[in-house]
Protein backbone atom coordinates (compact mmCIF):
# COMPACT_ATOMS: atom_id res chain seq x y z
CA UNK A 1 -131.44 361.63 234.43
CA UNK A 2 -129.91 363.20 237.39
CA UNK A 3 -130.87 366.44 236.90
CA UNK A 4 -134.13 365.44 236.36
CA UNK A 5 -134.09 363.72 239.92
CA UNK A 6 -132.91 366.56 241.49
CA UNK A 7 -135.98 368.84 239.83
CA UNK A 8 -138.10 366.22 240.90
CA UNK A 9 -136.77 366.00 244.42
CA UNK A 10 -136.71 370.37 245.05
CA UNK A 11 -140.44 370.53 243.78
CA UNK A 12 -141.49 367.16 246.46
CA UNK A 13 -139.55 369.52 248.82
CA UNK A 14 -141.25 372.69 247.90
CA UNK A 15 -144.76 370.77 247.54
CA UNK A 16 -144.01 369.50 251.89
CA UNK A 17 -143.32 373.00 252.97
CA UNK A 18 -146.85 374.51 251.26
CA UNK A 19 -148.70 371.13 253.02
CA UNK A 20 -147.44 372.12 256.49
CA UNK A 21 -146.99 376.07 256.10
CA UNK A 22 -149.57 377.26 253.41
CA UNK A 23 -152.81 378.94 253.46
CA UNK A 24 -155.78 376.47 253.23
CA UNK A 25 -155.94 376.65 249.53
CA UNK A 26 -152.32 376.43 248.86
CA UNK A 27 -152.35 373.12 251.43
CA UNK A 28 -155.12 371.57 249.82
CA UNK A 29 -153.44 371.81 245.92
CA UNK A 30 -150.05 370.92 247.40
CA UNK A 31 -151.28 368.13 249.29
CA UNK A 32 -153.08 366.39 245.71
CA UNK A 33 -149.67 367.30 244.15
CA UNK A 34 -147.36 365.77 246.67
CA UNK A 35 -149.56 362.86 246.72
CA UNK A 36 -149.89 362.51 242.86
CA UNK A 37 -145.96 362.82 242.51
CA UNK A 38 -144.83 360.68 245.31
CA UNK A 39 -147.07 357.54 245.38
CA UNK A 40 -146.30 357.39 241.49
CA UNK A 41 -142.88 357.71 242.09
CA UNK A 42 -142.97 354.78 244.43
CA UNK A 43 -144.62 352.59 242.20
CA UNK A 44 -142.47 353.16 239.47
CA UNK A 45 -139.42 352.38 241.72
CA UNK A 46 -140.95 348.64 242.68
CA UNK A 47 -142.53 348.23 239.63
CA UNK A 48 -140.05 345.52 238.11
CA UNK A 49 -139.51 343.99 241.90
CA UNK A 50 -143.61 343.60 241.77
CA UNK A 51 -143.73 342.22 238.99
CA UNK A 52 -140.84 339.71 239.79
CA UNK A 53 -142.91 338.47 242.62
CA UNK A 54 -146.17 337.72 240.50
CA UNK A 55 -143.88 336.13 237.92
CA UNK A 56 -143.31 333.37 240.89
CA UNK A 57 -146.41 332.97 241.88
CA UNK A 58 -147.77 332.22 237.97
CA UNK A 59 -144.82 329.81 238.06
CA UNK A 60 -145.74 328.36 240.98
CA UNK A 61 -149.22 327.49 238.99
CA UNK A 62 -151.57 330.64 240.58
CA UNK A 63 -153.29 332.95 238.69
CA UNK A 64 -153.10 336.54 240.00
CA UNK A 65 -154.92 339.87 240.47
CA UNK A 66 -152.26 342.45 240.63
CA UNK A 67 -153.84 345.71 242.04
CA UNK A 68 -152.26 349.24 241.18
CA UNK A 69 -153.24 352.54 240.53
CA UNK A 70 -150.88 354.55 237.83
CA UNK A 71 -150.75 354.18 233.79
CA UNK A 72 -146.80 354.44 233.67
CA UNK A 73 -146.54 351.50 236.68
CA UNK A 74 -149.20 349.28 234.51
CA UNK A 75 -147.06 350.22 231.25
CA UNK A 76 -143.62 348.40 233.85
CA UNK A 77 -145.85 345.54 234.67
CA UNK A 78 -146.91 344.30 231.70
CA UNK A 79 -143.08 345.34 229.78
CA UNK A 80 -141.52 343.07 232.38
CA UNK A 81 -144.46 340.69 232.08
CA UNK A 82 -144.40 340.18 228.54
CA UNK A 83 -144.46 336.56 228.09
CA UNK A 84 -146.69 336.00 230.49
CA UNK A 85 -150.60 335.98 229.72
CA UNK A 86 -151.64 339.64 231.28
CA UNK A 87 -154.97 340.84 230.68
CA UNK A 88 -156.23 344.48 232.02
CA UNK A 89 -159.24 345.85 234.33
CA UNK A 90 -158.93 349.14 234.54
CA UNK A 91 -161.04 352.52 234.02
CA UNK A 92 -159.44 352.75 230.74
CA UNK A 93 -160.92 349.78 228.80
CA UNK A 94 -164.11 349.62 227.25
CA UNK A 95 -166.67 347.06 228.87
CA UNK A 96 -166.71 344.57 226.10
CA UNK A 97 -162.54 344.39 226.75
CA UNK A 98 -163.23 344.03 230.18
CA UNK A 99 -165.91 341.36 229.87
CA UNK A 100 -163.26 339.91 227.27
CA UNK A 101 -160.32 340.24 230.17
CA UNK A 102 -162.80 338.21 233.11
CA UNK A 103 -163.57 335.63 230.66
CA UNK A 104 -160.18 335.21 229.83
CA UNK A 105 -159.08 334.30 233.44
CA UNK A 106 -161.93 331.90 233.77
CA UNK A 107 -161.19 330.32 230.91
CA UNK A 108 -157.74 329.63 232.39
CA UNK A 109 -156.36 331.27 228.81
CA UNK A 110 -154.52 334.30 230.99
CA UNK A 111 -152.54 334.54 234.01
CA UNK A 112 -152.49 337.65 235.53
CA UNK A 113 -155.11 340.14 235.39
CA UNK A 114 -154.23 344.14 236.39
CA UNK A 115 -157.08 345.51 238.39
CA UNK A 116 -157.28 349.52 239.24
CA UNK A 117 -157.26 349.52 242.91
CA UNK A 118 -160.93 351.30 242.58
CA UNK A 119 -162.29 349.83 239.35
CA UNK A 120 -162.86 346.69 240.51
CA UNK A 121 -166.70 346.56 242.28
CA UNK A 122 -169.23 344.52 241.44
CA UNK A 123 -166.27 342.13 239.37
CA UNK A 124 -167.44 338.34 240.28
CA UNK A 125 -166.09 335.25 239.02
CA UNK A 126 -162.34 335.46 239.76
CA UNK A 127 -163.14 333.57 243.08
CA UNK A 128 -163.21 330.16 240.66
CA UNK A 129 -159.35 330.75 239.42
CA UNK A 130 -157.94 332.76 242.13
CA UNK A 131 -156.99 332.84 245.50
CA UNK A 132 -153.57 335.18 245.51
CA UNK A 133 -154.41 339.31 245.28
CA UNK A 134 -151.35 341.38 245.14
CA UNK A 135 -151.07 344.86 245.53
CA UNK A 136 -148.26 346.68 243.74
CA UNK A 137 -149.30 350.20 244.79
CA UNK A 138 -151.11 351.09 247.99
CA UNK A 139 -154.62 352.81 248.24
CA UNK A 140 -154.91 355.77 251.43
CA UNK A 141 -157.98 353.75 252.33
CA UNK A 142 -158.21 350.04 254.09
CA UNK A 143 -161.84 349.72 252.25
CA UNK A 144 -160.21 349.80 249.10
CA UNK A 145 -157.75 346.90 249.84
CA UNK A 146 -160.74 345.37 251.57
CA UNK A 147 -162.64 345.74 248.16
CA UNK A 148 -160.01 344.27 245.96
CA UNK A 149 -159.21 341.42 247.99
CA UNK A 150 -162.94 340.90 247.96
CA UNK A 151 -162.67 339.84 244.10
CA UNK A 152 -161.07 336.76 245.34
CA UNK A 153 -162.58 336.32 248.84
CA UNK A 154 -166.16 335.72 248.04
CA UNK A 155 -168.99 333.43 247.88
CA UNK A 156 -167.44 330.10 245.53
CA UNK A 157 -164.13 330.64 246.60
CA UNK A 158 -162.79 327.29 248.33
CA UNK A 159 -159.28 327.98 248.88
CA UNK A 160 -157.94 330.55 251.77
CA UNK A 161 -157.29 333.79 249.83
CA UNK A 162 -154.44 335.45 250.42
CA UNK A 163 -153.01 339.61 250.26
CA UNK A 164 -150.06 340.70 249.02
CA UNK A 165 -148.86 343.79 250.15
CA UNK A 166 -145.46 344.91 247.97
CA UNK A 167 -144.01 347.94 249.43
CA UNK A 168 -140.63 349.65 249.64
CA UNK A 169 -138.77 351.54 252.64
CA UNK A 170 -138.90 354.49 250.69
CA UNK A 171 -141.47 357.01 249.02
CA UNK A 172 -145.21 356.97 249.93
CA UNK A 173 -144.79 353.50 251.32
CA UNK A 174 -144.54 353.94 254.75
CA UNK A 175 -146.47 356.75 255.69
CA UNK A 176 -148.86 354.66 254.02
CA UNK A 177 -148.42 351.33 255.91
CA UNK A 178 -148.12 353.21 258.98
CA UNK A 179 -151.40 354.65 258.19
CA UNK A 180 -153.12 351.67 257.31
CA UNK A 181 -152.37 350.13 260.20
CA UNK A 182 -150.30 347.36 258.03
CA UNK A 183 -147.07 345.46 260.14
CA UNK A 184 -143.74 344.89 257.84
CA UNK A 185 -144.41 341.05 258.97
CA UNK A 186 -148.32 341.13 257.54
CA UNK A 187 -146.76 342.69 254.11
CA UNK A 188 -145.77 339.31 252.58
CA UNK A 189 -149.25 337.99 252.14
CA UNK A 190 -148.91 335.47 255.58
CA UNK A 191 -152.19 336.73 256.53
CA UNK A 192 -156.01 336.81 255.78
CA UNK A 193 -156.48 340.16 255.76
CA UNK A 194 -160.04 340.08 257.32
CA UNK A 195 -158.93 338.09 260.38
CA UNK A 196 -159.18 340.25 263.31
CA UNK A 197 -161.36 342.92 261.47
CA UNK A 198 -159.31 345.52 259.18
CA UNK A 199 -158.24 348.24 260.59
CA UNK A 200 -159.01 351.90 259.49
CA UNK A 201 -156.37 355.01 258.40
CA UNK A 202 -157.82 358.23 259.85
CA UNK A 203 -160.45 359.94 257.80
CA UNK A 204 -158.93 363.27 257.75
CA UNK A 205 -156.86 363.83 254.97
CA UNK A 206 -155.18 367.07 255.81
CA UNK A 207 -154.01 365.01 258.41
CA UNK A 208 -152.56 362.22 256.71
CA UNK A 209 -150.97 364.45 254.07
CA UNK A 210 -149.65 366.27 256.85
CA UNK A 211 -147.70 363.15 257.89
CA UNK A 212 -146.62 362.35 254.11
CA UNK A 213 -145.06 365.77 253.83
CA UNK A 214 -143.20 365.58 256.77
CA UNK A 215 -141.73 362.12 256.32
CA UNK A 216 -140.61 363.44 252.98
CA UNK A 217 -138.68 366.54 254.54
CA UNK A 218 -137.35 364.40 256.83
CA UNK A 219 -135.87 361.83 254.17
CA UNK A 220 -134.77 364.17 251.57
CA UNK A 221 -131.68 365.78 251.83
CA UNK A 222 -130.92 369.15 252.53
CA UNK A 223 -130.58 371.46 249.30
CA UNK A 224 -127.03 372.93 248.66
CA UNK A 225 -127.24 376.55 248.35
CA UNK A 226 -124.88 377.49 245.38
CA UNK A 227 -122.14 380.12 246.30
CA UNK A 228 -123.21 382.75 244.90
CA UNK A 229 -126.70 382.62 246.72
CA UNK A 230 -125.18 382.23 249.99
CA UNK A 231 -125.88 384.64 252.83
CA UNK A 232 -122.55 385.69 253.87
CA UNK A 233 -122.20 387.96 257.11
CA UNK A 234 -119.29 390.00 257.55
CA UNK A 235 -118.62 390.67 261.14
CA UNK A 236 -115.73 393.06 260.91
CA UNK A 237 -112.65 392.95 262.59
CA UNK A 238 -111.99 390.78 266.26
């Protein structure tokens, strides 16, 4: 809906301005906002791409942790995933499902298994069946990734894991990747992510919400003022 765009675009706009101009209350709720809103946003737009790209690695014979972070991006994955065997870690199932969803992946009865980008410590196992983690939403911390990847990349394992990092030129995306310290070239999973040590985002997150909101008043484009709100300036005669 394009008016709904639009709303949505004016309120990211409005949500910037508070971040970088507000008192430190009004930053700190604008900042959650902005942050909320855009890196959903994002994931909804790549959602389908995402889950293209796991779709080819299951047919390629891998099973797959997908990492993410939003309920309306898991409700995309597993729509476009359908026929596919997709079972779900998250902080919304109960622990006998998720008990029910590991097992399932061990047994070699599902495919692809949606991890929450934080809901995944102390998960072991997966190292057996998988060696491909994919991340179809981005986390504000390295640790995180780090953490995920680490469901994989553990004691048992005995294939090189590798990271998948799915991102768009748009949205949350690269504020993010610039952030984490991530290279376009390292985002198609060519890499071991702990080779070299990972690096880390800054800590302070006025500052990196600070960055977000400009790179989204510098992307968005500039509101047209409707006539009748228009500031006109009579100068008189020459």
């Amino acid at each position: 809906n394009e008016g709904d765009v639009e709303t949505d675009r004016e309120l990211q706009r409005r949500l910037a301005q508070r971040v970088l101009t507000g008192s430190f209350t009004q930053r700190g709720q604008a900042a959650r906002e902005l942050d909320l809103l855009l890196r959903q946003e994002t994931g909804i737009a790549k959602a389908r791409a995402v889950a293209a790209y796991v779709r080819n690695l299951v047919a390629a014979g891998e099973q797959v942790i997908l990492g993410g972070w939003h309920r309306e991006v898991y409700r995309i994955w597993t729509e476009a995933l359908a026929d596919l065997r997709v079972v779900m870690f998250t902080g919304s199932e109960s622990q006998p499902q998720k008990r029910a969803a590991r097992q399932a992946i061990l047994d070699g009865a599902a495919d692809v298994i949606i991890i929450s980008l934080r809901s995944g410590a102390g998960l072991d196992g997966l190292q057996d069946r998988i060696a491909h983690v994919v991340f179809g939403e981005l986390d504000w911390s390295p640790e995180v990734h780090k953490q995920l990847v680490g469901r994989a990349r553990r004691r048992g394992q005995t294939r090189e894991v590798t990271a998948h990092y799915l991102w768009t030129d748009g949205g949350s995306d690269p504020v993010l990747m610039s952030l984490l310290g991530l290279k376009a070239s390292q985002a198609h999973g060519i890499l071991n992510p702990y080779a070299g040590g990972v690096q880390r985002a800054p800590e302070e997150d006025e500052g990196r919400m600070r960055a977000m909101a400009r790179a989204v008043l510098e992307t968005l484009p500039e509101p047209v003022v409707p006539a009748e709100e228009a500031l006109v300036i009579d100068w008189g005669d020459p």
